[in-house]
Structure formats: C-alpha cells, structure tokens
Protein backbone atom coordinates (compact mmCIF):
# COMPACT_ATOMS: atom_id res chain seq x y z
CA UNK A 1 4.05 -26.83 -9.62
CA UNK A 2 1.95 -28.58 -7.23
CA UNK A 3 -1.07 -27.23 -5.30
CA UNK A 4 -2.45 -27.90 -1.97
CA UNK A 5 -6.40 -27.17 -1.47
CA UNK A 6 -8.28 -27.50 1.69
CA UNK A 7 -11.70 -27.54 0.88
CA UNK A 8 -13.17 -27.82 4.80
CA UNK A 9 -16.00 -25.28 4.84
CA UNK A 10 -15.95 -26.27 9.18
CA UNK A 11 -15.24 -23.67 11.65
CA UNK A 12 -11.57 -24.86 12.05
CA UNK A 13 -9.20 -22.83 10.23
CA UNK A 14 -8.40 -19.34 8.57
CA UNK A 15 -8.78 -18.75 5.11
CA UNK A 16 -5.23 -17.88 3.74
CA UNK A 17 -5.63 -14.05 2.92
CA UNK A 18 -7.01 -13.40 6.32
CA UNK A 19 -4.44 -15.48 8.00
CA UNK A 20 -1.95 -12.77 6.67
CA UNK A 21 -3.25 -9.72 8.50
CA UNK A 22 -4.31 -12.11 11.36
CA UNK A 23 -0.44 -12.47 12.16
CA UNK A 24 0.01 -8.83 10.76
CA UNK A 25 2.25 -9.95 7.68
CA UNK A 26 0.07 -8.06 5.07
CA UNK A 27 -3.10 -6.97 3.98
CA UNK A 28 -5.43 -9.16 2.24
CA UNK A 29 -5.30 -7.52 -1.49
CA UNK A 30 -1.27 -8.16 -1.28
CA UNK A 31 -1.59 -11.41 0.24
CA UNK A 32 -3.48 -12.79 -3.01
CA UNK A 33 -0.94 -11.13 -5.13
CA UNK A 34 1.57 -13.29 -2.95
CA UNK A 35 -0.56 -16.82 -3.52
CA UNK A 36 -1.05 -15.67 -7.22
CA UNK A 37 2.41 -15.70 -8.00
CA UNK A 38 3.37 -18.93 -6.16
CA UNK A 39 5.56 -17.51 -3.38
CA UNK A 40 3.16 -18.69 -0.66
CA UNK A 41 3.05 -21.98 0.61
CA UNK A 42 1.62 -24.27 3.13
CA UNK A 43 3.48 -27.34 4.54
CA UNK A 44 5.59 -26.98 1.25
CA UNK A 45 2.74 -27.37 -1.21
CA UNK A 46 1.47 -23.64 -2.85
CA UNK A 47 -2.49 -23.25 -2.13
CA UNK A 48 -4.87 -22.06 -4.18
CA UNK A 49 -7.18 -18.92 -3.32
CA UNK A 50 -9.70 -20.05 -0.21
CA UNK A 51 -7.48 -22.15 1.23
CA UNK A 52 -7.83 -22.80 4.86
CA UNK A 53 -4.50 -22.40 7.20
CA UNK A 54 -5.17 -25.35 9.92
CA UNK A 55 -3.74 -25.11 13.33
CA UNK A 56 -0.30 -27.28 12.56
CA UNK A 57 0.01 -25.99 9.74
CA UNK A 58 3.43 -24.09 8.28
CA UNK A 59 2.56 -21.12 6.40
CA UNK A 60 6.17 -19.90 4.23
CA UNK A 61 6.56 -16.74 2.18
CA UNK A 62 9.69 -17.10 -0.28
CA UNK A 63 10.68 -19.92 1.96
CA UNK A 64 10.58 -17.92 5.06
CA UNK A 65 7.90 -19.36 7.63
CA UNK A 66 5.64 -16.62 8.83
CA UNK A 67 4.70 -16.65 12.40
CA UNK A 68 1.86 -15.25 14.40
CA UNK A 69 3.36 -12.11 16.70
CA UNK A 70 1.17 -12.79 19.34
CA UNK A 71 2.22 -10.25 22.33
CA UNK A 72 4.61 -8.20 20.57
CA UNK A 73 4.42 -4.23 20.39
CA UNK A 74 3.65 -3.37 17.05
CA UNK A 75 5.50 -1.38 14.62
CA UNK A 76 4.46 1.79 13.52
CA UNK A 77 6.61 3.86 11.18
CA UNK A 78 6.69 6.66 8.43
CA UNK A 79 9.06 7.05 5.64
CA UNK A 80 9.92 10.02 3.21
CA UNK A 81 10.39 7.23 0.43
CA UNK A 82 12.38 8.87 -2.24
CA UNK A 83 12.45 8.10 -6.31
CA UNK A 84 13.59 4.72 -7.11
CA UNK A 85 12.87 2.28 -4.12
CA UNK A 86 10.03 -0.32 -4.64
CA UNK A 87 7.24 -0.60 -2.12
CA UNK A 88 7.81 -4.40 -1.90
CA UNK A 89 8.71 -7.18 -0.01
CA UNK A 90 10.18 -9.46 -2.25
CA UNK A 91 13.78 -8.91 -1.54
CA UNK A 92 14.88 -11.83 -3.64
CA UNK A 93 13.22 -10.47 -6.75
CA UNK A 94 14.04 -6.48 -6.26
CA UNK A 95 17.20 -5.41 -5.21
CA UNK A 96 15.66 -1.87 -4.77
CA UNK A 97 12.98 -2.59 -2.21
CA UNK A 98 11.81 -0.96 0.49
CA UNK A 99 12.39 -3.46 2.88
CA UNK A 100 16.24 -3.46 2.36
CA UNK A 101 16.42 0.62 1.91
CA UNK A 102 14.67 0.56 5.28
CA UNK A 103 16.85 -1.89 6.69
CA UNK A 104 14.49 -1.92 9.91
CA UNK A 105 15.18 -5.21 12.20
CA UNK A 106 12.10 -6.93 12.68
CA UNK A 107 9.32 -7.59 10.06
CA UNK A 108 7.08 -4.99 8.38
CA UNK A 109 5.75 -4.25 5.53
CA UNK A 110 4.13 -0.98 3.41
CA UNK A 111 0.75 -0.57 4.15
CA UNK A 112 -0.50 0.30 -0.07
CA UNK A 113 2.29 1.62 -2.33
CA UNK A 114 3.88 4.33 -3.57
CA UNK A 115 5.34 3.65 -7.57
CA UNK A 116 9.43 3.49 -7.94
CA UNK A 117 9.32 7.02 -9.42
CA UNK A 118 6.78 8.52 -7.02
CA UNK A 119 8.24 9.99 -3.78
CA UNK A 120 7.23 10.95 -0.15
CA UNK A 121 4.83 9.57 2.53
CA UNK A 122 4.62 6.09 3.00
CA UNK A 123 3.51 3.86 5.86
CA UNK A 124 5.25 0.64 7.42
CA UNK A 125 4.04 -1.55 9.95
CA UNK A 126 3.43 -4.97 11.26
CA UNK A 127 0.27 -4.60 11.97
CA UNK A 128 -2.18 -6.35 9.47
CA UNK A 129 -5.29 -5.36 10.89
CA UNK A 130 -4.70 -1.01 10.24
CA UNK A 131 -3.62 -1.91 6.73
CA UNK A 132 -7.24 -3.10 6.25
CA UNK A 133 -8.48 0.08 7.92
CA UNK A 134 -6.55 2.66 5.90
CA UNK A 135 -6.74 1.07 2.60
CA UNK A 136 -10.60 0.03 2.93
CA UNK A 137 -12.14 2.47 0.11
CA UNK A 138 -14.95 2.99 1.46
CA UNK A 139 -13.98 4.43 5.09
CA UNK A 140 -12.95 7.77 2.35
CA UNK A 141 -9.69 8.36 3.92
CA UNK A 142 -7.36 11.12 2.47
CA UNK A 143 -4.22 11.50 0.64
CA UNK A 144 -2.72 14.63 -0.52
CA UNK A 145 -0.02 14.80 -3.24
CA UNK A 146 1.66 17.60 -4.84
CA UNK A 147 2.11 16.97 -8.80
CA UNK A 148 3.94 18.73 -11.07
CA UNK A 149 3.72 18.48 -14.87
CA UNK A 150 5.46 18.47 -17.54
CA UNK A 151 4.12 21.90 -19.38
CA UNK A 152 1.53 24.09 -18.08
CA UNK A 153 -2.19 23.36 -17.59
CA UNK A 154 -5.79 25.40 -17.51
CA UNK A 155 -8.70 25.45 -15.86
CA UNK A 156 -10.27 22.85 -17.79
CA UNK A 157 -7.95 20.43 -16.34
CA UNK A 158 -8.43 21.70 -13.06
CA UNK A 159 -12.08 20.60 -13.55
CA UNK A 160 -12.17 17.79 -15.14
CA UNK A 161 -9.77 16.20 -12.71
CA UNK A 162 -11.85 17.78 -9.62
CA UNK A 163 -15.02 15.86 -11.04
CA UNK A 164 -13.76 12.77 -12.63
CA UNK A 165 -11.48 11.17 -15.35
CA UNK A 166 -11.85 8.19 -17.47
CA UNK A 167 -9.00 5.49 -16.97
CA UNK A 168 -8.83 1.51 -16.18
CA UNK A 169 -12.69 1.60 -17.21
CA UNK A 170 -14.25 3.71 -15.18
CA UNK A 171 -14.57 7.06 -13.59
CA UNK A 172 -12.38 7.99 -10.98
CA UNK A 173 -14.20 9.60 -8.12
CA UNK A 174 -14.78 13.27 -7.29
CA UNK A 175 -11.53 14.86 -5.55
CA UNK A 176 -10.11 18.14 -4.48
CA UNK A 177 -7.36 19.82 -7.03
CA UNK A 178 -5.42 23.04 -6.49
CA UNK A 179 -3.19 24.90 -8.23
CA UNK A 180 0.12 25.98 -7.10
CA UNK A 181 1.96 27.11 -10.34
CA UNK A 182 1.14 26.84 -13.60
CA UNK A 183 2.40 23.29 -14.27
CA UNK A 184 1.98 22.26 -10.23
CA UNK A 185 -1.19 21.12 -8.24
CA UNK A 186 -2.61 19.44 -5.30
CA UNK A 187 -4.77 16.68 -4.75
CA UNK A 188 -6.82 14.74 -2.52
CA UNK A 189 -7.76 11.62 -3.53
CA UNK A 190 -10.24 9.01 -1.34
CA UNK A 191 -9.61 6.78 -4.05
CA UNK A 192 -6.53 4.28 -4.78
CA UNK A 193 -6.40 2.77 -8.20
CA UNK A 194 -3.51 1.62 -9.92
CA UNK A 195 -0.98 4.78 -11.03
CA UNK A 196 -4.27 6.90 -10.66
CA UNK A 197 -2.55 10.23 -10.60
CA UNK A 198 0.13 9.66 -13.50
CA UNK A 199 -3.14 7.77 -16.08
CA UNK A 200 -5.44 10.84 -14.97
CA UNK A 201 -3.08 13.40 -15.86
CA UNK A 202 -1.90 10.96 -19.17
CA UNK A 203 -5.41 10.54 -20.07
CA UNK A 204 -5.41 14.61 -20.04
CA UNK A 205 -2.57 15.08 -22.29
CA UNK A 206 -0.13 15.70 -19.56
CA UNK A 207 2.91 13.85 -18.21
CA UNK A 208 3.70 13.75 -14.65
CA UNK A 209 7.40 14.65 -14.02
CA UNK A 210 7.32 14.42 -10.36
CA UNK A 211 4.96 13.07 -7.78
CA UNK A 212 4.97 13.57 -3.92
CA UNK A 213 2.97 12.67 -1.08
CA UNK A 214 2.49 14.77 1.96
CA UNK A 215 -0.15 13.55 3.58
CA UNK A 216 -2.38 10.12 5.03
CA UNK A 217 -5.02 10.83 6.71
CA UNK A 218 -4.17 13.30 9.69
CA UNK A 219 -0.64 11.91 8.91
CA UNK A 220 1.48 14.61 7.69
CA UNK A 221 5.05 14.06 5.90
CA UNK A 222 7.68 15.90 8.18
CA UNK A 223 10.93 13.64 7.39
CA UNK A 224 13.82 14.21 4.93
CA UNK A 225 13.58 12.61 1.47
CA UNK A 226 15.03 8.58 2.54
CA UNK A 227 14.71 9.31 6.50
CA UNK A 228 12.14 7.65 8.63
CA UNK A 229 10.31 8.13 12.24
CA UNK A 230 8.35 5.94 14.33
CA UNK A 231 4.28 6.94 15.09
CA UNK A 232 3.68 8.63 18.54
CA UNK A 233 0.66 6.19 19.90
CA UNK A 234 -1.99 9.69 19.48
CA UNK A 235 -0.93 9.18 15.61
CA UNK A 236 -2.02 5.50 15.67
CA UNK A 237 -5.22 6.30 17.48
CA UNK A 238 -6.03 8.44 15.02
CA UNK A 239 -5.09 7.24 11.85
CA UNK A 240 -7.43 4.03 14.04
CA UNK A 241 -10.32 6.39 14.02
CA UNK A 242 -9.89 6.53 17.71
C-alpha cells in the first residue's frame, strides 16, 4: 500500500478528518475509521492521519470522489431502522447497509450508529457540521431506549445502572433508568460508548433480547419499523440548539 503525507503545518489546507464534515460527508470520529482502514484517498495515494487536503486536490472514498456541496439544501431525515440493517456506508463491504435499505438519491450518511440487532431512531443527513453537534459528549444530549431482557431484574439493577457500570475500562456515567415490566426498562443515556447498553446489562448478568430507540434529543421516533420522514426545519433548529 502506498501512503501520501503532507506535512505543511501553513495556513493552506484542511486537515483530512475536518475536510469530511467541511463538505458534510461524515463526522470526524468516522472519517478516521475511513483513513484507518485504507478506503480514503487523495490524488490516488491513501494518507495518513493529519494529512492536509490542498485546494486541487481529489479526495475519493471507495473510489468515489467526494465533493464539497457548496449551495445545496441539506438533508435532514429520520428512520425507524429495524433489526438487521448496518449503520454504514460501505456498500461494497455490507450488503445490509443502511445506505442501500434507505435507498435515498443523493448522499447521506448516519449521524452515530445504531448496532445490526438494535432497532428504532436513527438520524441521516448530509450535513457534517450537526453530526459534530449531536454526537459531541460533552454538549449532554439525550437518548432514550426501551430495553427488554432476557429474564427479570430487581432493584439492584435498577441502581446500579442509574449510577454507573463498569465496562471498556471505565465507569459509564450517571443516567436515568425506569422500569416498565419486570424484564423491560428505560433509559437515558448522555453517553455513547461502544454497545453501552447490551455490555452494561452483560456486565449485570443480563442479556439484552431487544433494544429500541425512541428518542434524540427533542427528536421523538413516530415512523413505522423500516419507514422514514424528512425533519420539519423547527426540528433542525432545535436538535441545532437554536
């Protein structure tokens, strides 16, 4: 494989993460995944991390050249994703991605993820800059899920997942759970590690059988299981802060 490195610390030019949600192809966190695994590259040649993107230069994902969208309306859209579709964009790679199931006829991507067996509210878009907004930790946004388990769980559980698990090597932050039956809960998370939910719950002695979300932010899930809407522009101001 051969790399490509600009090392110009000058004014001129965008490091290659930010260049992604410059043009609104994807956040930053997903754009390193993309240079890690090679299927970024620029003027043919794959870069390494820090990178600058000069002015001439052709930027290709998977061999497709991404382009800035200067002047076009942006895309705002929610999905009821159900059980088996993979919040990706690699369509060479998955045949079950989202991008596909969507089948939407422009560019856009998920804004964070929802796991193939997880299920409900997702966000697409092609709008890099609100993917940094909603998935930046520390602005505390909310997401609400509704979890069911594979036996029945006390209040013990109740606490300890209110006030903080340990998984991935650390402890996951204080969040708000409520039951609903005696295997079933809700919770509000402000926090977005990797399978956080199912390794909580595993690191409890429980299985999850089925996971949901219902809610982003002030963004409520109100489509049928595989069916998708387009944001009203009050839903992007807000989920903007505006």
């Amino acid at each position: 494989m051969r790399y490509f490195c600009t090392m110009n610390e000058g004014s001129e030019g965008t490091r290659i993460n930010k260049y992604f949600t410059q043009v609104g192809y994807c956040s930053r966190r997903a754009a390193d995944k993309l240079i890690e695994d090679g299927a970024v590259k620029i003027n043919g040649l794959v870069p390494l991390p820090g990178t600058k993107v000069m002015p001439d230069d052709v930027v290709t994902v998977h061999g497709i050249e991404v382009k800035n969208n200067d002047g076009a309306t942006s895309v705002y859209i929610a999905l009821n994703k159900p059980v088996g579709i993979v919040c990706t964009t690699d369509t060479k790679r998955e045949k079950d991605n989202i991008i596909d199931f969507i089948k939407y006829p422009t560019r856009i991507f998920p804004v964070g993820r929802l796991d193939k067996m997880s299920e409900g509210l997702i966000l697409l878009t092609d709008d890099g800059s609100i993917v940094n907004h909603i998935l930046r930790e520390r602005n505390g946004h909310e997401k609400e899920y509704i979890v069911t388990l594979n036996r029945p769980f006390d209040e013990e559980f109740i606490e300890t997942m209110s006030t903080g698990v340990s998984i991935l090597d650390t402890f996951t932050r204080p969040c708000r759970v409520t039951r609903m039956a005696s295997n079933q809960f809700k919770i509000v998370l402000v926090q977005g590690l990797n399978r956080q939910i199912r390794r909580m719950c595993e690191a409890l002695g429980h299985r999850v059988i089925r996971l949901k979300r219902i809610r982003i932010m002030s963004l409520e899930l109100d489509t049928a299981p595989g069916k998708w809407r387009p944001l009203t522009e009050k839903e992007v101001r807000k989920l903007r802060g505006n």
